[in-house]
N, C-alpha and C. Protein backbone atom coordinates (compact mmCIF):
# COMPACT_ATOMS: atom_id res chain seq x y z
N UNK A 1 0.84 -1.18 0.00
CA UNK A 1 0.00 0.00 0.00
C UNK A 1 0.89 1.25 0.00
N UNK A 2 0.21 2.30 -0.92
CA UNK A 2 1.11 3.13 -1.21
C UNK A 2 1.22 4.33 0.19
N UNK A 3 1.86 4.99 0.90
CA UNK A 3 1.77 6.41 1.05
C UNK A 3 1.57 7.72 0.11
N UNK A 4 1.54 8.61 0.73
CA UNK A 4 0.92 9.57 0.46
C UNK A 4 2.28 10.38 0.08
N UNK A 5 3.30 10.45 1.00
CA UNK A 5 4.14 11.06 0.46
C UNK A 5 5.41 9.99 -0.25
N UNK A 6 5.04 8.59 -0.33
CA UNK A 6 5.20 7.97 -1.83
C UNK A 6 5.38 8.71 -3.04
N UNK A 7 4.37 9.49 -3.53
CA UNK A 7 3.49 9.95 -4.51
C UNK A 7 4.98 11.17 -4.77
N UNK A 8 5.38 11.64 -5.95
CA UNK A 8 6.33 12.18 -6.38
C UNK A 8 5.71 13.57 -6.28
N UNK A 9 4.23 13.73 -6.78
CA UNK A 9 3.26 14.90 -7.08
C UNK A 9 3.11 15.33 -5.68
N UNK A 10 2.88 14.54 -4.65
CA UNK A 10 2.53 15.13 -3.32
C UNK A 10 4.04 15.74 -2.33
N UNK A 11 4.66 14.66 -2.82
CA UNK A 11 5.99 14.74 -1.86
C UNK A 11 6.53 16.42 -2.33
N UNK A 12 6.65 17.09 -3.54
CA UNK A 12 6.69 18.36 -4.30
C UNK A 12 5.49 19.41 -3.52
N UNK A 13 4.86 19.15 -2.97
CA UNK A 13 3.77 20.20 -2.26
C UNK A 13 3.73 19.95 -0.75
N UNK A 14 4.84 19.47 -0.47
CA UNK A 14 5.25 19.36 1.08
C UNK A 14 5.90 20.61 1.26
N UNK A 15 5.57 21.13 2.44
CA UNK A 15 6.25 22.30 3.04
C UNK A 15 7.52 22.32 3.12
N UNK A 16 9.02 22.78 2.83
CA UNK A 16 9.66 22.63 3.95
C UNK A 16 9.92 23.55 4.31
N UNK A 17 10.68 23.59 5.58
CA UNK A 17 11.20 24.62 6.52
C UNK A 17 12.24 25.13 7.10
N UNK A 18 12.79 26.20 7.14
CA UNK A 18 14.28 26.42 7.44
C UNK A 18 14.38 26.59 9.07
N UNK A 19 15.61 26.16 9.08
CA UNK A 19 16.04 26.36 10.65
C UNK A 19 15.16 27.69 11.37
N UNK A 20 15.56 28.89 10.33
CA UNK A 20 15.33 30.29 11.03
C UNK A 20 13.86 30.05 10.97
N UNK A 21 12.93 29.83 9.97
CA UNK A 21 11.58 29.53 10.11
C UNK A 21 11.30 28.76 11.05
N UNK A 22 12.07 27.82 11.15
CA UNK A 22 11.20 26.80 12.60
C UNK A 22 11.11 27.44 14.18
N UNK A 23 12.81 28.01 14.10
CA UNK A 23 13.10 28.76 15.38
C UNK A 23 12.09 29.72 15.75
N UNK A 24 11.55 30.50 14.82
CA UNK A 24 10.77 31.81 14.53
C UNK A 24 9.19 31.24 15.05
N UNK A 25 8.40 29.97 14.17
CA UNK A 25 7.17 29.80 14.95
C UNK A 25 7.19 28.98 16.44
N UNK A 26 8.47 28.74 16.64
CA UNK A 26 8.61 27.56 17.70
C UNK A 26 8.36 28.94 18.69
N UNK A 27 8.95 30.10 18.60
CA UNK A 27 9.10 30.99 19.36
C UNK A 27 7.45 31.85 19.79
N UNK A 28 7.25 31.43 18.82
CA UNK A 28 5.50 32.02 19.27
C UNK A 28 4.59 31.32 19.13
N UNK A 29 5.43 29.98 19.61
CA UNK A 29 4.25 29.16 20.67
C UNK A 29 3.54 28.34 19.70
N UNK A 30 3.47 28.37 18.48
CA UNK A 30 2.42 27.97 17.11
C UNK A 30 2.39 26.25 17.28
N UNK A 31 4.06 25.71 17.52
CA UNK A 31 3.91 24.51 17.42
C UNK A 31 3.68 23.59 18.85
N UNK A 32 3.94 24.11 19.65
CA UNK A 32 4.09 23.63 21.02
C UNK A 32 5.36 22.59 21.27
N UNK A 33 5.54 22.10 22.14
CA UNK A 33 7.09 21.39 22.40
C UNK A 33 7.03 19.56 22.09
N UNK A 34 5.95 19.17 20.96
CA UNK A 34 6.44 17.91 21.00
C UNK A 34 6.58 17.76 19.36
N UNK A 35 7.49 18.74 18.61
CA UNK A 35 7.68 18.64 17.27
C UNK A 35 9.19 18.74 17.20
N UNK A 36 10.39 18.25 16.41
CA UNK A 36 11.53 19.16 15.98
C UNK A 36 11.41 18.64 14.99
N UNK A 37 12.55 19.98 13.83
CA UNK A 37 13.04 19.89 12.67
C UNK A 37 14.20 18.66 12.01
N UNK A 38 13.70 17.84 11.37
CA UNK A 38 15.02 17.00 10.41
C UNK A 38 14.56 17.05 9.18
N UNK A 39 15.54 17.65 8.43
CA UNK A 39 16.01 17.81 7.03
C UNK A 39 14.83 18.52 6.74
N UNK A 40 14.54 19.58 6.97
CA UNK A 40 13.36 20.55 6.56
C UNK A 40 12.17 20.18 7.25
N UNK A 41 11.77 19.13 8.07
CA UNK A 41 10.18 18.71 7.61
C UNK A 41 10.15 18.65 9.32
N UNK A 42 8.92 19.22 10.05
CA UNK A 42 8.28 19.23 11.01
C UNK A 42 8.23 17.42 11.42
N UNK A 43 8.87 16.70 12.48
CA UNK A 43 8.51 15.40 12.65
C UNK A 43 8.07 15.16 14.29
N UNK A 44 6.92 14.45 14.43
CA UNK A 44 6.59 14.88 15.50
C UNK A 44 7.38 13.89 16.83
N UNK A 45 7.56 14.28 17.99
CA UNK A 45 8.56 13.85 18.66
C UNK A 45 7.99 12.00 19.37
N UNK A 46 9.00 11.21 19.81
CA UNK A 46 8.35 9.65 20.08
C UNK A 46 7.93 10.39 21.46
N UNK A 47 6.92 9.65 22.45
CA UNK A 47 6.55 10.06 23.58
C UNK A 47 7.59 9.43 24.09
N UNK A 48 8.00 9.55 25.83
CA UNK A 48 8.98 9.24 26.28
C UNK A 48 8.68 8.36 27.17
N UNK A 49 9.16 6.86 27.35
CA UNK A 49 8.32 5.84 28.65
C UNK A 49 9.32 6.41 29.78
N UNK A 50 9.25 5.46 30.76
CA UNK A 50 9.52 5.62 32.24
C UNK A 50 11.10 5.21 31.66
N UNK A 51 11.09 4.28 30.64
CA UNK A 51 12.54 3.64 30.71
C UNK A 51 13.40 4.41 30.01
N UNK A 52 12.55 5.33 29.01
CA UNK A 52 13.69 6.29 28.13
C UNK A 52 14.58 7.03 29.17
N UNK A 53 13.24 7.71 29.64
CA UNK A 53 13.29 8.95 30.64
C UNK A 53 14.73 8.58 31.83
N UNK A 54 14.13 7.44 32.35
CA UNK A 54 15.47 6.86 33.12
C UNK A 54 17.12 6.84 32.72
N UNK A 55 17.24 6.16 31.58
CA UNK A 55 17.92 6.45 30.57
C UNK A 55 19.26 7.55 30.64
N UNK A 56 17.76 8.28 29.82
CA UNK A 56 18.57 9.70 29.54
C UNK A 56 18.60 10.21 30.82
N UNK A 57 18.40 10.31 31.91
CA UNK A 57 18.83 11.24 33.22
C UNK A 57 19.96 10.80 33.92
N UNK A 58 19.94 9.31 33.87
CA UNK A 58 21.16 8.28 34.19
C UNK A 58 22.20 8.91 33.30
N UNK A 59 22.43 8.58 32.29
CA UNK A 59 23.53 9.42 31.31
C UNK A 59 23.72 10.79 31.56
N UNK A 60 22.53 11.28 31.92
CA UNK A 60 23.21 12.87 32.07
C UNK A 60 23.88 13.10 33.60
N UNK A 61 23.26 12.74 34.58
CA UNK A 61 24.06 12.32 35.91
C UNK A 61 25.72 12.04 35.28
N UNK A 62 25.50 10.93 34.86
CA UNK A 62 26.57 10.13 35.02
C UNK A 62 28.10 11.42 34.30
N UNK A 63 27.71 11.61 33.08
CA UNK A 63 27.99 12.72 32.09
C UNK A 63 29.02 13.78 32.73
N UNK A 64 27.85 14.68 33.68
CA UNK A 64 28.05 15.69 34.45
C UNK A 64 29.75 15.68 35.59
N UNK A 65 29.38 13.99 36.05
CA UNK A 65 30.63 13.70 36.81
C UNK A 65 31.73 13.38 36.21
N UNK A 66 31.55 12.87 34.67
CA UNK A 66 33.69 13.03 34.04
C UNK A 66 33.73 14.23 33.40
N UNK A 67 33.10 15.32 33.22
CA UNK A 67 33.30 16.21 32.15
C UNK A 67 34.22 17.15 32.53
N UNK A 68 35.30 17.34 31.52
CA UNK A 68 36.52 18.48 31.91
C UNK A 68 36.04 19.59 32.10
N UNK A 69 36.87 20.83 32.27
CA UNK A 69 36.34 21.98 32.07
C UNK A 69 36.26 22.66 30.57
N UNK A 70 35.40 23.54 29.98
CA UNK A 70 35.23 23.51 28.92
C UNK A 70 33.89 23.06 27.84
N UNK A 71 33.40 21.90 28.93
CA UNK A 71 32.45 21.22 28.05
C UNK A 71 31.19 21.68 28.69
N UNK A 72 30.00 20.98 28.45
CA UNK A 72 28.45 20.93 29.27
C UNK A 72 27.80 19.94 28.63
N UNK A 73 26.95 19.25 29.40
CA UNK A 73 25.98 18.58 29.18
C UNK A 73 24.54 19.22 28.90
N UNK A 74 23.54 18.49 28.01
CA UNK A 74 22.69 19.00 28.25
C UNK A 74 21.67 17.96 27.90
N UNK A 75 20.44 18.10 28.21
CA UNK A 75 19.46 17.12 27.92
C UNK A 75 18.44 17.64 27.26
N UNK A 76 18.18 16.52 26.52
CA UNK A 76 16.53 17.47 25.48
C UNK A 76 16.60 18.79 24.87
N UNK A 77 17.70 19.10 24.38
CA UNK A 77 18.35 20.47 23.96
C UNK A 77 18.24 20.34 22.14
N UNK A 78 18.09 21.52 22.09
CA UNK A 78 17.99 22.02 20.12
C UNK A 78 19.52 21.91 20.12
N UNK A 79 20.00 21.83 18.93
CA UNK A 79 20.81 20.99 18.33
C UNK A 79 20.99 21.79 16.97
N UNK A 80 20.97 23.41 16.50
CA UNK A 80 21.05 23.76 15.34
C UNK A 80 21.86 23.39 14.25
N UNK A 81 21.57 23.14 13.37
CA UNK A 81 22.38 22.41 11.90
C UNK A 81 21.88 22.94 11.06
N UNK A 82 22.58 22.80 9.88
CA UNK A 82 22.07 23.52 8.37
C UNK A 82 20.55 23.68 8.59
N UNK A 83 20.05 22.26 8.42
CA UNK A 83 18.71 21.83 7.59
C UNK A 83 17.70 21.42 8.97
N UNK A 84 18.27 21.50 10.02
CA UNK A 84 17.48 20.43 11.19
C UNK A 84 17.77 21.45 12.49
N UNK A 85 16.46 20.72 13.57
CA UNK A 85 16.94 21.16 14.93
C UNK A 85 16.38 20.54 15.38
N UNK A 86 17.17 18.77 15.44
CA UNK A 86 17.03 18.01 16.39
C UNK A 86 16.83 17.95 18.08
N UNK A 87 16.21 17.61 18.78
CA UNK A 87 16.64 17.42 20.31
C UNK A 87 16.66 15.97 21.19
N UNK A 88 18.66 15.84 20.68
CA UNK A 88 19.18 15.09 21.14
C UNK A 88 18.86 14.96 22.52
N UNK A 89 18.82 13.39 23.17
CA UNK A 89 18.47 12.96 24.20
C UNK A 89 19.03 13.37 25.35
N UNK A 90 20.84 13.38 24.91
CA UNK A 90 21.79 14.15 25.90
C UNK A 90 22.96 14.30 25.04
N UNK A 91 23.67 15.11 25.32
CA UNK A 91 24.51 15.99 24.44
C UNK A 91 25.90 16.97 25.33
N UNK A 92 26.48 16.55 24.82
CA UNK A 92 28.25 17.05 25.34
C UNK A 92 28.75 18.20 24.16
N UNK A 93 28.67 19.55 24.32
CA UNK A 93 29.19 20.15 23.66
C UNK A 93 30.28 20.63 24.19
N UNK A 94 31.55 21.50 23.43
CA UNK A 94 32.16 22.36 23.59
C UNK A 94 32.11 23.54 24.40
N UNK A 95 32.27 24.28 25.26
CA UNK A 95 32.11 25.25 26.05
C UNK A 95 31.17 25.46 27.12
N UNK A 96 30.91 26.55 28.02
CA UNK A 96 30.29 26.78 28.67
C UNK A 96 28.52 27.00 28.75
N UNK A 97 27.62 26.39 29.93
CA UNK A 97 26.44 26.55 29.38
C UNK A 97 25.98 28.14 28.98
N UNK A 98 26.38 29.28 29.83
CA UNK A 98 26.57 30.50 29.64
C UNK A 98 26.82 30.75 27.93
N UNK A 99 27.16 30.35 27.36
CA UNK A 99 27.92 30.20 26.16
C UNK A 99 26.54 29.79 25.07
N UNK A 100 25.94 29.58 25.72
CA UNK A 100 24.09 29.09 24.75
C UNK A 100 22.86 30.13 25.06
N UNK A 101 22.94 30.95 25.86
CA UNK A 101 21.94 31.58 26.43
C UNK A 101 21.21 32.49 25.41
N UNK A 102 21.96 33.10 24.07
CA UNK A 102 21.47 33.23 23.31
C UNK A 102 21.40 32.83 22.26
N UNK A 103 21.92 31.53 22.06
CA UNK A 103 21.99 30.31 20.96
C UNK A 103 22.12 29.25 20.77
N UNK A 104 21.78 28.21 20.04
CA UNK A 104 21.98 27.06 20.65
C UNK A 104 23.39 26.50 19.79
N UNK A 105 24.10 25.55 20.61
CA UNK A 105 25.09 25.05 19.52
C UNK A 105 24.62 24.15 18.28
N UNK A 106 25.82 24.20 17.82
CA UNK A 106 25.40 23.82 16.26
C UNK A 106 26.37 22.87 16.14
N UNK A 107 27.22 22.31 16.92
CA UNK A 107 27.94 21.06 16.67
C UNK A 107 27.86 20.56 18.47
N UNK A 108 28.68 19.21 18.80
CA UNK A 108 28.94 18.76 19.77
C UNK A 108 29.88 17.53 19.57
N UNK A 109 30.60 17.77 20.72
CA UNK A 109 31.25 16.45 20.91
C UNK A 109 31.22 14.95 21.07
N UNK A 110 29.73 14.84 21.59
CA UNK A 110 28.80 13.65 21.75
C UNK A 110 27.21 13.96 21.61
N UNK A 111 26.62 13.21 21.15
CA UNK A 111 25.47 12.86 21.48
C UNK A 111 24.56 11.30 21.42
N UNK A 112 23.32 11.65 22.62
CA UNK A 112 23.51 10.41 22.94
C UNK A 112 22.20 10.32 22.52
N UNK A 113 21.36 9.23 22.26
CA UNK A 113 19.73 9.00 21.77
C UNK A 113 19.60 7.88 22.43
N UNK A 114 18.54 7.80 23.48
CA UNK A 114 18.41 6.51 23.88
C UNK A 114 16.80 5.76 22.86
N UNK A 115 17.36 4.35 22.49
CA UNK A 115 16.27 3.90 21.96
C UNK A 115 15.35 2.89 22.52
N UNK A 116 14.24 3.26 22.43
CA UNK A 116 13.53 2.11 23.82
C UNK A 116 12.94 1.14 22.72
N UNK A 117 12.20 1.60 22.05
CA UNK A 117 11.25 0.67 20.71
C UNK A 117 11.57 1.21 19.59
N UNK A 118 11.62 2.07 19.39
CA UNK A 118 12.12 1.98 17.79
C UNK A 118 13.28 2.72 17.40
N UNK A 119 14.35 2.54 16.95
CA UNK A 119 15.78 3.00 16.58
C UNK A 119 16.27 2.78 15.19
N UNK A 120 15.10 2.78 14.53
CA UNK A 120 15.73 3.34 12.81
C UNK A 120 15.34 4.77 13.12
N UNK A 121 14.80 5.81 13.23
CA UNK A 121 15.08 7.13 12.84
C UNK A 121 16.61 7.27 13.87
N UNK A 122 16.88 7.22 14.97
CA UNK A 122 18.23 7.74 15.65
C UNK A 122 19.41 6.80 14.58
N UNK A 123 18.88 5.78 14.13
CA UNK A 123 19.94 5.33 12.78
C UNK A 123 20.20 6.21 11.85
N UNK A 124 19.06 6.71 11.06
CA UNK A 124 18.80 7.26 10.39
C UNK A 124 19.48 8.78 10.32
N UNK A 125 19.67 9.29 11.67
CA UNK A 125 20.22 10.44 12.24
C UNK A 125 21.53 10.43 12.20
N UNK A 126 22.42 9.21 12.00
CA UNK A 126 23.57 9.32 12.04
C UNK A 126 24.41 10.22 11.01
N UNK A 127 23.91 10.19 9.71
CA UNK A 127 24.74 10.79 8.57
C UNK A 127 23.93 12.53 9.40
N UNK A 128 22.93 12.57 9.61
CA UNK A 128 23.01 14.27 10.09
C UNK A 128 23.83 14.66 11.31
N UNK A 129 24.12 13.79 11.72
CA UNK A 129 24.98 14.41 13.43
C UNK A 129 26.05 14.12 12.60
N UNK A 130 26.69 12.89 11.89
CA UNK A 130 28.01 13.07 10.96
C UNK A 130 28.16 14.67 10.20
N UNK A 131 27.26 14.96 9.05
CA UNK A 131 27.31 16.06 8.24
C UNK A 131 27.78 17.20 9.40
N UNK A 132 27.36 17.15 10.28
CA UNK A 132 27.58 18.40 11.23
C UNK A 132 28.49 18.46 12.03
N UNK A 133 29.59 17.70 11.84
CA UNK A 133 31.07 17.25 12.41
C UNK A 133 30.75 17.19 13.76
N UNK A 134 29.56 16.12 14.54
CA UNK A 134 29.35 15.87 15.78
C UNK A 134 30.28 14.21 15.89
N UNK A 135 31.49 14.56 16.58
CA UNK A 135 32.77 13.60 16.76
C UNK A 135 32.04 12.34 17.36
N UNK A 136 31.09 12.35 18.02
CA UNK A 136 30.80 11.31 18.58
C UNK A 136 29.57 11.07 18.65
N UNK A 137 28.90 9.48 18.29
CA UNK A 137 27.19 9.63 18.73
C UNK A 137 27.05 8.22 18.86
N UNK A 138 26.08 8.16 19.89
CA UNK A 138 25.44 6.60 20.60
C UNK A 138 24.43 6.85 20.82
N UNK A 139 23.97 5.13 20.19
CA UNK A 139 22.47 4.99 20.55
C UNK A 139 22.88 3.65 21.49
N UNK A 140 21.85 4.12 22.14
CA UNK A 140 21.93 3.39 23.86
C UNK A 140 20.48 2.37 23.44
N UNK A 141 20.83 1.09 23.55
CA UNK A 141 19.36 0.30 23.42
C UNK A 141 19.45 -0.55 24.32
N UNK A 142 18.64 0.52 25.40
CA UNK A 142 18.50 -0.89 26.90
C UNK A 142 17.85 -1.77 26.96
N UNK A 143 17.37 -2.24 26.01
CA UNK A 143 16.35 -3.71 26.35
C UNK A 143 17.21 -4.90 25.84
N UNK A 144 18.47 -4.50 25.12
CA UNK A 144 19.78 -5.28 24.59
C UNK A 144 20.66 -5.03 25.32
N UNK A 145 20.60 -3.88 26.57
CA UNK A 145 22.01 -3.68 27.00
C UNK A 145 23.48 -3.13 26.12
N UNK A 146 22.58 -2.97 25.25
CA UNK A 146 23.81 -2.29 23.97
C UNK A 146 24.00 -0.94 23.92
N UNK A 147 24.82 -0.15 23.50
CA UNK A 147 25.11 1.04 22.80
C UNK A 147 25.80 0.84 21.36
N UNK A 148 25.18 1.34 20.20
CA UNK A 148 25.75 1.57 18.95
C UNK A 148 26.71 2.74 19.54
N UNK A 149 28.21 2.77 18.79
CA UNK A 149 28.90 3.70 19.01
C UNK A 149 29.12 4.17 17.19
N UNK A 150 29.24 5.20 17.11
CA UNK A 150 29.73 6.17 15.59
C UNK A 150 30.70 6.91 16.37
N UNK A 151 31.82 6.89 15.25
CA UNK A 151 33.14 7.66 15.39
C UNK A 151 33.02 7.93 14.40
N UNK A 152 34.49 9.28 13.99
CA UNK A 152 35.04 9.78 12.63
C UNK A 152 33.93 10.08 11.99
N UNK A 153 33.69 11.42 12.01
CA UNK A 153 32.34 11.80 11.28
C UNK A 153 33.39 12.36 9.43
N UNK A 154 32.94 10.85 8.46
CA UNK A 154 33.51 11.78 7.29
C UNK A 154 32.61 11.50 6.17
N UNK A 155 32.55 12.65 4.89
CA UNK A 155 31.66 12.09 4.09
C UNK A 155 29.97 11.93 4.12
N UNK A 156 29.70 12.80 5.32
CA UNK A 156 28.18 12.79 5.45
C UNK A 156 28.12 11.11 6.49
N UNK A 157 28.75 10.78 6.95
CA UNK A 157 29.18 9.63 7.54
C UNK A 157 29.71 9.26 8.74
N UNK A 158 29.76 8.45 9.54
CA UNK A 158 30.29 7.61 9.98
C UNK A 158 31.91 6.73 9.72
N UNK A 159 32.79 6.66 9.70
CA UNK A 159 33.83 5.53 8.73
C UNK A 159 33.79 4.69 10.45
N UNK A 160 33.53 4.52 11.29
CA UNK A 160 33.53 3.77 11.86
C UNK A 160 32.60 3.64 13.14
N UNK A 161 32.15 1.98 12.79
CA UNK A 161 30.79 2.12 14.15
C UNK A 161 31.08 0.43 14.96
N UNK A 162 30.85 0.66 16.28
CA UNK A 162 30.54 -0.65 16.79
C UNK A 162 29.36 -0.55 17.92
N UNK A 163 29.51 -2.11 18.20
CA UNK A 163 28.53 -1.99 19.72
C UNK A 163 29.00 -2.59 20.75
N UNK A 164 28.34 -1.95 21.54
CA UNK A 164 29.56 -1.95 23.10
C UNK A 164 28.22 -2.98 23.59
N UNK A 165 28.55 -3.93 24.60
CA UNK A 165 27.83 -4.25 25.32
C UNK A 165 28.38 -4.79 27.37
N UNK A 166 27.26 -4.79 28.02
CA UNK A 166 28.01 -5.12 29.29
C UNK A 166 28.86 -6.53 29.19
N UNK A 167 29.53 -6.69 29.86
CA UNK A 167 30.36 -5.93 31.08
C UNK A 167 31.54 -4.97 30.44
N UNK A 168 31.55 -4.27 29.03
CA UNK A 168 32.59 -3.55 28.39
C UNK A 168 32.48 -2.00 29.54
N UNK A 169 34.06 -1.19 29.37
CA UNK A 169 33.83 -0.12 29.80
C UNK A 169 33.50 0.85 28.38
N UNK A 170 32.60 1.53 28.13
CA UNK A 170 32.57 2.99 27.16
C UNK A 170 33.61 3.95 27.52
N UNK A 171 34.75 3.92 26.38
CA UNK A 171 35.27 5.71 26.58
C UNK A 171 35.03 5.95 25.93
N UNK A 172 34.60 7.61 26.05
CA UNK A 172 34.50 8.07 24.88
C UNK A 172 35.59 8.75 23.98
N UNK A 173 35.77 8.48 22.82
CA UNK A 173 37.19 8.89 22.24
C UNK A 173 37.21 10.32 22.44
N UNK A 174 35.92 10.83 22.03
CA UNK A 174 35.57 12.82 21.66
C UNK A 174 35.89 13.31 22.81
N UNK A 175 35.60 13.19 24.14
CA UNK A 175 35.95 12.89 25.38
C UNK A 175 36.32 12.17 26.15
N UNK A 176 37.94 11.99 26.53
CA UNK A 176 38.33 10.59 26.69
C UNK A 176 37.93 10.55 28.73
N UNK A 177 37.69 11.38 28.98
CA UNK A 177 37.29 11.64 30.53
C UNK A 177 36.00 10.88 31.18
N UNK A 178 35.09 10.76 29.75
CA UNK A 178 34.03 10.24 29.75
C UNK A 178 33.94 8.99 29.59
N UNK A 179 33.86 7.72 30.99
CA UNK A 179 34.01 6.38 30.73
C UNK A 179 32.79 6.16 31.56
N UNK A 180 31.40 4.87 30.64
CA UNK A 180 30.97 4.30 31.38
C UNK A 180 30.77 3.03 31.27
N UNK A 181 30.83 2.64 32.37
CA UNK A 181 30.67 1.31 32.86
C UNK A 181 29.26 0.60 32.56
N UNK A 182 29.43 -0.10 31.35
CA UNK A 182 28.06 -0.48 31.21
C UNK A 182 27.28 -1.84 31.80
N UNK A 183 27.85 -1.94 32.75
CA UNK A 183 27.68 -3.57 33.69
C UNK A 183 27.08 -2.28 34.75
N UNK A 184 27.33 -1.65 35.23
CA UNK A 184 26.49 -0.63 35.81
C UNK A 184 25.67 0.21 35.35
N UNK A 185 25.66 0.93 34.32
CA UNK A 185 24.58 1.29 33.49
C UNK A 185 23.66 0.85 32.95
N UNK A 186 23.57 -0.46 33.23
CA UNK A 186 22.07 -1.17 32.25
C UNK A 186 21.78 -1.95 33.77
N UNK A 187 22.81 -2.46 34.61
CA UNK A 187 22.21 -3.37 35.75
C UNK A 187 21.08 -2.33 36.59
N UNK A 188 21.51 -1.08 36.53
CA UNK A 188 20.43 -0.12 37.10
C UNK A 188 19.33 0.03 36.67
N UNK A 189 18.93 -0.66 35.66
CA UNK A 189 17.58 -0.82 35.03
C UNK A 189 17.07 -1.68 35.67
């Protein structure tokens, strides 16, 4: 069965939308907070269970305690890029949070997506956090106890990915300060 935006004629009378346009109605309230931008097109956000939520606060805890000086964590944060304004699950950028107050960053050192049920779109996301020279990105899939890891963002790409599973330790290369223990990170589930 076909879709709708299948259709070559329909997919051509789709809206799209620029960063500054999205920022602009997001700002007066039009869309409310469960939409962000990828690759032009309004997508509406997954709801979050008890286990995402866990997840991502565990990582950002955890995060907060190796990070040098220089960096910040952040959670559920816009993510500006060319074409998109994702909001990564948790996210390690470059500099101070002071340093965002009137913008959001547009690259990072890590980011993290936790996937509870479905993890082709945070797949899918990889060549855009690549395109945007984000050094590092994991998808965390706790019902496997796994993390997909992406390194070397080249080529709209990835050139190298694995998966970590317990009892391995995670460093992170982008941040080598950043090690977790994933025999403790998933047993806390």
């Amino acid at each position: 069965m076909s879709t709708l935006l299948d259709l070559p004629e329909a997919r051509e009378r789709v809206k799209r939308w620029t960063v500054a346009e999205y920022e602009r109605i997001t700002e007066l309230g039009v869309l409310g907070k469960n939409v962000e931008l990828i690759r032009g097109f309004l997508v509406e956000k997954m709801s979050k269970s008890p286990l995402h939520r866990f997840f991502a606060q565990a990582l950002y805890d955890l995060l907060n305690k190796f990070l040098p000086e220089g960096y910040c964590v952040m959670i559920e944060s816009p993510l500006r890029l060319s074409d998109s304004e994702p909001e990564p699950d948790v996210m390690v950028v470059h500099g101070e949070k002071n340093d965002f107050r009137e913008q959001h960053p547009s690259s990072a050192a890590l980011v993290i997506e936790v996937a509870v049920s479905n993890v082709d779109l945070d797949r899918e996301n990889a060549s855009l956090y690549a395109e945007a020279g984000v050094e590092e990105y994991w998808i965390v899939l706790p019902k496997l106890s796994q993390v997909e890891v992406y390194r070397t963002p080249r080529d709209g790409g990835y050139s190298e990915k694995v998966t970590m599973a317990a009892p391995s330790m995670l460093i992170c290369a982008s941040v080598p300060s950043v090690q977790v223990d994933l025999n403790k990170l998933f047993a806390a589930a």
